[in-house]
PDB file of N, CA and C in Angstrom:
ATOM      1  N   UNK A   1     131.673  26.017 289.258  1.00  0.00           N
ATOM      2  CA  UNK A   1     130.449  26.604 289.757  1.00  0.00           C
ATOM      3  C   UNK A   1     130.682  27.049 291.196  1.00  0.00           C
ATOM      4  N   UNK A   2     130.174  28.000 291.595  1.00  0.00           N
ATOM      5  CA  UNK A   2     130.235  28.436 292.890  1.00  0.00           C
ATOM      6  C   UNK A   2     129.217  29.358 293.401  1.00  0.00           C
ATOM      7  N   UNK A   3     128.638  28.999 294.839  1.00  0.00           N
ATOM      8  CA  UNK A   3     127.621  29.155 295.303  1.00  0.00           C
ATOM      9  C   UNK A   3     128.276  30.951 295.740  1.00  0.00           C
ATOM     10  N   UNK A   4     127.289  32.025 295.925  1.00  0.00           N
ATOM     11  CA  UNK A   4     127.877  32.918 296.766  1.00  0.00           C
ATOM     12  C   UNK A   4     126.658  33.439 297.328  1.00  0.00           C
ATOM     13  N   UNK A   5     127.372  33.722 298.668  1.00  0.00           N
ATOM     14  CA  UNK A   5     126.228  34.145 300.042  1.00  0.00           C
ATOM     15  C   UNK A   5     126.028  35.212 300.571  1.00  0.00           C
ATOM     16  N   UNK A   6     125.322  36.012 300.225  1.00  0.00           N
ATOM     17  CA  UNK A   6     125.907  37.099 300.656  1.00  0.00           C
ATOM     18  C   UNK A   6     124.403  37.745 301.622  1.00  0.00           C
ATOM     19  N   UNK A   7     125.189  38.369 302.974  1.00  0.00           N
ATOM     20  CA  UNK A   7     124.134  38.910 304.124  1.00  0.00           C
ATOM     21  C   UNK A   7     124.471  40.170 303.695  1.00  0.00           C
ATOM     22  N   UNK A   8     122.750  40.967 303.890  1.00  0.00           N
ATOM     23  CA  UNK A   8     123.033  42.234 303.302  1.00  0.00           C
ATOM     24  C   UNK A   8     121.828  42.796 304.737  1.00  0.00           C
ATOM     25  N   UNK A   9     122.032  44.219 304.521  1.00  0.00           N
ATOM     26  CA  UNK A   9     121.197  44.669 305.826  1.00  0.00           C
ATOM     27  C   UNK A   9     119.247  44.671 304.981  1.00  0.00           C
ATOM     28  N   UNK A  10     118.327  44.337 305.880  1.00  0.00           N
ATOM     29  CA  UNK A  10     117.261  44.171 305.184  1.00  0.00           C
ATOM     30  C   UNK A  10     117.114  45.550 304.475  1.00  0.00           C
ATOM     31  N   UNK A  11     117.142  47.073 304.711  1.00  0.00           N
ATOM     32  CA  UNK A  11     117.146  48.120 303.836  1.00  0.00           C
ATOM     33  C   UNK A  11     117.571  48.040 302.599  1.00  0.00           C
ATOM     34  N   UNK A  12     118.457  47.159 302.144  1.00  0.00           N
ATOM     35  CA  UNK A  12     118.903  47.108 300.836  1.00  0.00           C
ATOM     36  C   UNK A  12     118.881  45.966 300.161  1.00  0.00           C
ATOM     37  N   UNK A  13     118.216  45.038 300.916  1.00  0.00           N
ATOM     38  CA  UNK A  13     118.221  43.700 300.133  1.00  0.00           C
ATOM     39  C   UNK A  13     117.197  43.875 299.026  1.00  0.00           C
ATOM     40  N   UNK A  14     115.925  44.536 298.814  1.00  0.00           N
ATOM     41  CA  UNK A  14     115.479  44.411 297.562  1.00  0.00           C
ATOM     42  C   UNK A  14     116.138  45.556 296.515  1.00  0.00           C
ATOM     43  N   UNK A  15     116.601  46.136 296.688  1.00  0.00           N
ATOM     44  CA  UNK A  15     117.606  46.495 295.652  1.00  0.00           C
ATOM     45  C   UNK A  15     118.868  45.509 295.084  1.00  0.00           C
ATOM     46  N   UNK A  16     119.370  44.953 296.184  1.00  0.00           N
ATOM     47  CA  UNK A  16     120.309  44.109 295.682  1.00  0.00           C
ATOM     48  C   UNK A  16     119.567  42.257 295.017  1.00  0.00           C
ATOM     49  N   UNK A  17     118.618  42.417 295.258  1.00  0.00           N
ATOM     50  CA  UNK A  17     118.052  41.596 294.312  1.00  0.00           C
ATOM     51  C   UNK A  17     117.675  41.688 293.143  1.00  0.00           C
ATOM     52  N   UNK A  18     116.977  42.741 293.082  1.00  0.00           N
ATOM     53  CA  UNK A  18     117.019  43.963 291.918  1.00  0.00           C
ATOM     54  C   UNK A  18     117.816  43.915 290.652  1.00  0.00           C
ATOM     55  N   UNK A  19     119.135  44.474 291.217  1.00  0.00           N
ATOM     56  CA  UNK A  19     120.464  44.528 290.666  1.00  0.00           C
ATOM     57  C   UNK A  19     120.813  43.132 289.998  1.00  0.00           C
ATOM     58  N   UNK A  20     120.616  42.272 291.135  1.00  0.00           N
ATOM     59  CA  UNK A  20     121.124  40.528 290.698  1.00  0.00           C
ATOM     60  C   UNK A  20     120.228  40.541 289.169  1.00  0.00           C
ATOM     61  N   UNK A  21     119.165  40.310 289.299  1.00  0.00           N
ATOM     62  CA  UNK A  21     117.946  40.128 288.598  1.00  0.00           C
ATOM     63  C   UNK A  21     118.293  40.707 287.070  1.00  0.00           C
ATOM     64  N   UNK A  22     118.505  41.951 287.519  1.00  0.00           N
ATOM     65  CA  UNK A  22     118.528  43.091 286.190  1.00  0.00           C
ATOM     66  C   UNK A  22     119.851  42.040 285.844  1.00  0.00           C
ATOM     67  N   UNK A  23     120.650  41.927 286.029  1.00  0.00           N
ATOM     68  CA  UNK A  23     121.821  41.426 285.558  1.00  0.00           C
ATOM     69  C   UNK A  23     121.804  40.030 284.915  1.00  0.00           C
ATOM     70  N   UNK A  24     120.560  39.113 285.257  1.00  0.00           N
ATOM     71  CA  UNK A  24     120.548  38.006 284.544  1.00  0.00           C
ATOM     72  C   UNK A  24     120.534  36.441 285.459  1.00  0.00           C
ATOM     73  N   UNK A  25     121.202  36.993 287.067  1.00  0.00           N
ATOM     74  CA  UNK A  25     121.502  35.995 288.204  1.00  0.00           C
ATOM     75  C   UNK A  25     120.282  35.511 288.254  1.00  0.00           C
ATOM     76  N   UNK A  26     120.157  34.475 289.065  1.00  0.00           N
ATOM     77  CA  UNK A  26     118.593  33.723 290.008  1.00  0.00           C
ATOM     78  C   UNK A  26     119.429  33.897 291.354  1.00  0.00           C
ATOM     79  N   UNK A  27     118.062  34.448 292.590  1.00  0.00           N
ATOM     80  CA  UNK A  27     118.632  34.468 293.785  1.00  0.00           C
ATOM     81  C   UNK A  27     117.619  34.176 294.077  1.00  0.00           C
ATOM     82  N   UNK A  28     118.216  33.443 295.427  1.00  0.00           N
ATOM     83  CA  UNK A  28     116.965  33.031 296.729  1.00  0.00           C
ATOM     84  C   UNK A  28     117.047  34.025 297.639  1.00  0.00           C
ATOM     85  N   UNK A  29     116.065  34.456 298.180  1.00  0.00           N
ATOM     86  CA  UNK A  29     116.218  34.703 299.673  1.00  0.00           C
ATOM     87  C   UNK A  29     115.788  34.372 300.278  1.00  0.00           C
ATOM     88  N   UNK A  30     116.619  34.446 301.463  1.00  0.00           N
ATOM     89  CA  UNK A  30     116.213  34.186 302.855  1.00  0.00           C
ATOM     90  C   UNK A  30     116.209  35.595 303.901  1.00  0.00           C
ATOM     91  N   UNK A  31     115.802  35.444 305.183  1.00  0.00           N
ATOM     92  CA  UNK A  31     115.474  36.382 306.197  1.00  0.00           C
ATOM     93  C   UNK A  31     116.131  35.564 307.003  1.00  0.00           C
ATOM     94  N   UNK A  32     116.955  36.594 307.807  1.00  0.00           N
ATOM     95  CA  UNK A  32     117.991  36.170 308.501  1.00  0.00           C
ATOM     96  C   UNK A  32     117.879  37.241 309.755  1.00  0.00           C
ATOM     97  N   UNK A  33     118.706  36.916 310.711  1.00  0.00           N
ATOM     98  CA  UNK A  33     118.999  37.840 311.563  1.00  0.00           C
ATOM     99  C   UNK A  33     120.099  37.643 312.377  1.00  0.00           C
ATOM    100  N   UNK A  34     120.498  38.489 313.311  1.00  0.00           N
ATOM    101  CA  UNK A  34     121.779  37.812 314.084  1.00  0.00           C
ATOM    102  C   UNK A  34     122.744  39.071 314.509  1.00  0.00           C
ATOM    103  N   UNK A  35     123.756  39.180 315.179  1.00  0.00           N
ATOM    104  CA  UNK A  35     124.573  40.332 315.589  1.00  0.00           C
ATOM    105  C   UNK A  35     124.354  40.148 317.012  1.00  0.00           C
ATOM    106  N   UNK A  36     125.072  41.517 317.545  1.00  0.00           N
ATOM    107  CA  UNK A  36     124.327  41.988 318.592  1.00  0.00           C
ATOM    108  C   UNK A  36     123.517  42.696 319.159  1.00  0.00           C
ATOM    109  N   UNK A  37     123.012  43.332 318.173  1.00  0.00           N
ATOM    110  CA  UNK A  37     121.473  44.077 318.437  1.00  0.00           C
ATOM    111  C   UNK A  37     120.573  43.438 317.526  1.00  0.00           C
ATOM    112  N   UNK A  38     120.926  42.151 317.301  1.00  0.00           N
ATOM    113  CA  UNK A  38     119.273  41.038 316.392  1.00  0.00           C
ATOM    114  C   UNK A  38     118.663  41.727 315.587  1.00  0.00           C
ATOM    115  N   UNK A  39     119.174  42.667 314.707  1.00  0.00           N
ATOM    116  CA  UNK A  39     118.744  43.137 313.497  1.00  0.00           C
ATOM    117  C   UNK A  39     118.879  42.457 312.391  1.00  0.00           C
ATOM    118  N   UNK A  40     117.697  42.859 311.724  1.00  0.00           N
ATOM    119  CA  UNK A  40     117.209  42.065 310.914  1.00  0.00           C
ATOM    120  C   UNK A  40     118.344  41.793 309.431  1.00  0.00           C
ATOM    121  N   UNK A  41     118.270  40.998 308.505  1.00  0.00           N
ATOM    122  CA  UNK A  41     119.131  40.790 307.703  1.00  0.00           C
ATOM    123  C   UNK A  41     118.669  40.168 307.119  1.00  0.00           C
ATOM    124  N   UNK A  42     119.189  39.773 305.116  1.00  0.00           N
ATOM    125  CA  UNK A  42     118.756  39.135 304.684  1.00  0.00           C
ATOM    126  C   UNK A  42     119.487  38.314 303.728  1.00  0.00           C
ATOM    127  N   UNK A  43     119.790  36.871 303.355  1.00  0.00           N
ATOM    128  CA  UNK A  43     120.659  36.339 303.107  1.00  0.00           C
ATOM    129  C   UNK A  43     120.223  35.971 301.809  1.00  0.00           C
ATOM    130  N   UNK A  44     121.150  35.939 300.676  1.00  0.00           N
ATOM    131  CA  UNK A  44     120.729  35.847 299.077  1.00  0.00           C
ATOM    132  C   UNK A  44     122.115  34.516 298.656  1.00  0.00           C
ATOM    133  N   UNK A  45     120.885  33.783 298.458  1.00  0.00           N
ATOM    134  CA  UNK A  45     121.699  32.861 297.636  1.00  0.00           C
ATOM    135  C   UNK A  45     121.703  32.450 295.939  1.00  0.00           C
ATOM    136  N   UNK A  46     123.125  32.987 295.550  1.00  0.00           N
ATOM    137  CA  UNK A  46     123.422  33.166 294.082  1.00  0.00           C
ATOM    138  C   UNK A  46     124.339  31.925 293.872  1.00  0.00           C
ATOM    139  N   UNK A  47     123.484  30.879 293.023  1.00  0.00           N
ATOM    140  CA  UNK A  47     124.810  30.137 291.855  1.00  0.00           C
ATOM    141  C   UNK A  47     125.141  30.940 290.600  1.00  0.00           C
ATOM    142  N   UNK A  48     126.373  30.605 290.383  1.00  0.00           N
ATOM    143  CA  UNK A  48     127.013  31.523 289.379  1.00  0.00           C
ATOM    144  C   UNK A  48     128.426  30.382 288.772  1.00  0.00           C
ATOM    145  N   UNK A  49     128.630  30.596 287.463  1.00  0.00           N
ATOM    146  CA  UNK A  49     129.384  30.129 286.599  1.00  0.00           C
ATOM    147  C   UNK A  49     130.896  31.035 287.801  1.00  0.00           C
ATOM    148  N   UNK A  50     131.983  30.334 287.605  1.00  0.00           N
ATOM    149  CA  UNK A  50     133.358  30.867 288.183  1.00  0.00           C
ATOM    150  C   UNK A  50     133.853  32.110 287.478  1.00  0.00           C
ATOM    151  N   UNK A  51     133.209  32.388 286.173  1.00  0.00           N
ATOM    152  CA  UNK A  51     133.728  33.395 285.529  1.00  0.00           C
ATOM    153  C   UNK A  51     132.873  34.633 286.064  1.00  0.00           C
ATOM    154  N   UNK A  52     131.908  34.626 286.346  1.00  0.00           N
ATOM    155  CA  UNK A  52     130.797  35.905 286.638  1.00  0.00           C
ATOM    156  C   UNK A  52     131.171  35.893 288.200  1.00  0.00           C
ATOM    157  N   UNK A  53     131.760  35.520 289.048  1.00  0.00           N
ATOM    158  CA  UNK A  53     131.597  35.744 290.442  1.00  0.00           C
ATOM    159  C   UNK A  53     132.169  37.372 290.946  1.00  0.00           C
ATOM    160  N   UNK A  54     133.128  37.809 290.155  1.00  0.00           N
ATOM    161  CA  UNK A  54     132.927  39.312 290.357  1.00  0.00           C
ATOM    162  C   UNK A  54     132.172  40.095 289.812  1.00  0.00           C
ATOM    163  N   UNK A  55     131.691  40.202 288.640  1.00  0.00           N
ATOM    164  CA  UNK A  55     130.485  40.248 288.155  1.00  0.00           C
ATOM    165  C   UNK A  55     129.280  40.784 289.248  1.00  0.00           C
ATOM    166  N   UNK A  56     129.510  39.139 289.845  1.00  0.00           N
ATOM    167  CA  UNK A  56     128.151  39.750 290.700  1.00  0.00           C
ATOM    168  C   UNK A  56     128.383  40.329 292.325  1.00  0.00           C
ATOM    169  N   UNK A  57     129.167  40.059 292.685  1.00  0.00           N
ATOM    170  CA  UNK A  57     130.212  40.937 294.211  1.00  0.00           C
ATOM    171  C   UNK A  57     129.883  42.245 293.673  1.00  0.00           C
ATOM    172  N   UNK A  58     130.298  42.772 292.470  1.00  0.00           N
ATOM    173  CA  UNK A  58     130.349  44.266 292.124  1.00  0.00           C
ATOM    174  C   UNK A  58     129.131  44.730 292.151  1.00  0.00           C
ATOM    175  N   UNK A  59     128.080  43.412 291.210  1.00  0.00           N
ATOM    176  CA  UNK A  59     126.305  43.846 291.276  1.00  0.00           C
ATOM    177  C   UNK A  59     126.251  44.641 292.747  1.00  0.00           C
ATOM    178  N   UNK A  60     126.002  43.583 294.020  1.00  0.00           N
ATOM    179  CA  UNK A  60     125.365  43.566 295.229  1.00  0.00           C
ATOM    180  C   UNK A  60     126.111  44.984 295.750  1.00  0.00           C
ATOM    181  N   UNK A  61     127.782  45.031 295.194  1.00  0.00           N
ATOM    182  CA  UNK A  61     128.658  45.806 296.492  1.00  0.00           C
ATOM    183  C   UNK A  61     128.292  46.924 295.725  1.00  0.00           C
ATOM    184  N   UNK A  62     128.039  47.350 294.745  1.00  0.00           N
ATOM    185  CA  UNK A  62     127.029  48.521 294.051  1.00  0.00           C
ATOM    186  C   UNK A  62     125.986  49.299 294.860  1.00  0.00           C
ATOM    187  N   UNK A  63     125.316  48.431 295.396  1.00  0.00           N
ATOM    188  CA  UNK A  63     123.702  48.622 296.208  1.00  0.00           C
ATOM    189  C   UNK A  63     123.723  48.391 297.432  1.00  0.00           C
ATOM    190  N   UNK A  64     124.435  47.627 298.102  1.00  0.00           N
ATOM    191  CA  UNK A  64     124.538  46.957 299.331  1.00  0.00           C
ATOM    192  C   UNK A  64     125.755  47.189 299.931  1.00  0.00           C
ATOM    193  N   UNK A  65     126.238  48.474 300.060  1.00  0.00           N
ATOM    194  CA  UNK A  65     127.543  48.693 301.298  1.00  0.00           C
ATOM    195  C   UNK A  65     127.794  47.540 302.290  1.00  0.00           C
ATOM    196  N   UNK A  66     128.857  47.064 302.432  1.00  0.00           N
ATOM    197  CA  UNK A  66     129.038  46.593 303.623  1.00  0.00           C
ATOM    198  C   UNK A  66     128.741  45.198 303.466  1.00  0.00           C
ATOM    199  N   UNK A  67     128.094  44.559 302.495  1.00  0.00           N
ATOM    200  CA  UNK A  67     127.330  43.476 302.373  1.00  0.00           C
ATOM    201  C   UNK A  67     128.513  42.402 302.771  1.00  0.00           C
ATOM    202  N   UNK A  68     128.083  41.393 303.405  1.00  0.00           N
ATOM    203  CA  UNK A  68     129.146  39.972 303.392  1.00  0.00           C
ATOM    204  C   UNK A  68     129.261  39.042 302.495  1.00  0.00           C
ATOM    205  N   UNK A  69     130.009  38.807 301.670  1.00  0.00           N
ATOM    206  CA  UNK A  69     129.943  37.928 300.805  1.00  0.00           C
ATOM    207  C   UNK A  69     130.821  36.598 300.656  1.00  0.00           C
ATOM    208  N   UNK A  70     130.693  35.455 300.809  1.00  0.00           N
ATOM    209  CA  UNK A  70     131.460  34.087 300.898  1.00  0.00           C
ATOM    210  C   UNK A  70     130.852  33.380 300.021  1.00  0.00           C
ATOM    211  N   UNK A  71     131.862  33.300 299.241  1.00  0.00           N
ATOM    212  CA  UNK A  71     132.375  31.927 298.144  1.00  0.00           C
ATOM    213  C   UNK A  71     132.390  30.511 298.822  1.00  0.00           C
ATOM    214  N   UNK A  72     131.366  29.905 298.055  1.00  0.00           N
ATOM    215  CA  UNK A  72     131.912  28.836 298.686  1.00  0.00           C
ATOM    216  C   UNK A  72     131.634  27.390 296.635  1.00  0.00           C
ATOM    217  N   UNK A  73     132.680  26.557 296.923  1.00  0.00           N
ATOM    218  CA  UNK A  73     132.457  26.172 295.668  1.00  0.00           C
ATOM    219  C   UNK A  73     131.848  24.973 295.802  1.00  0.00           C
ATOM    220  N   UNK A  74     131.242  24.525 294.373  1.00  0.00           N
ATOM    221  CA  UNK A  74     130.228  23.658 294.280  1.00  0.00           C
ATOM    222  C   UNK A  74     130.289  22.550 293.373  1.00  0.00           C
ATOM    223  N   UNK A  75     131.176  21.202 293.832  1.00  0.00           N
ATOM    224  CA  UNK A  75     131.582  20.276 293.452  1.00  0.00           C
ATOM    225  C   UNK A  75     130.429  19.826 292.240  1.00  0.00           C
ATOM    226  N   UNK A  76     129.221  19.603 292.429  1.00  0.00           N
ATOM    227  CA  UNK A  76     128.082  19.421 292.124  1.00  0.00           C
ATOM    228  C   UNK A  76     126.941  20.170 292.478  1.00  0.00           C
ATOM    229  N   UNK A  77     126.204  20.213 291.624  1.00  0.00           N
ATOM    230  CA  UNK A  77     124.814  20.532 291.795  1.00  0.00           C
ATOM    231  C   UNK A  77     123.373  19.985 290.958  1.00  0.00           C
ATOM    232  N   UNK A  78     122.564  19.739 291.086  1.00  0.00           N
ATOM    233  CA  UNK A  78     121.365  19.084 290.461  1.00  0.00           C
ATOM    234  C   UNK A  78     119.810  20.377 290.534  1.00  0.00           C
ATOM    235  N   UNK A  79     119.500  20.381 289.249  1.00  0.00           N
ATOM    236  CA  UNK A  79     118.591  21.232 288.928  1.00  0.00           C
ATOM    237  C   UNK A  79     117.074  19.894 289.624  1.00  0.00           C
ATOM    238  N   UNK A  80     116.384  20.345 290.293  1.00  0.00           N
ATOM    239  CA  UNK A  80     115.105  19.303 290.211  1.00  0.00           C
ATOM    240  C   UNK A  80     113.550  19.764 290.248  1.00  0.00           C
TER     241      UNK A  80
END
């Protein structure tokens, strides 16, 4: 299992949720910001099976140029 994070510029984050969505993912978001001109941003958090993780890089990098995306893996997790 592996978590992926990806900061996207706020112009395209509801498309790239969109995209997730249409595709079958669950994402969170968050509102983020940061740089050096404190523009706005928005951070989507996707769990995903190890087999779909390009899958969904391709979803977001589809809609979301430029987007940042980090893997990070997920020893455990609990639904509650």
């Amino acid at each position: 299992m592996k978590l992926l994070v990806f900061v996207t510029e706020d112009s395209v984050a509801d498309r790239a949720v969109d995209a997730l969505v249409e595709q079958g993912f669950r994402v969170t978001r968050l509102a983020s910001s940061g740089g050096f001109l404190r523009r706005g941003n928005t951070t989507l958090l996707v769990g995903v099976e190890d087999t779909v993780v390009t899958k969904a890089q391709q979803t977001v990098g589809g809609v979301a140029e430029g987007a940042l995306c980090i893997v990070l893996d997920l020893e455990r997790y609990e639904r509650m």
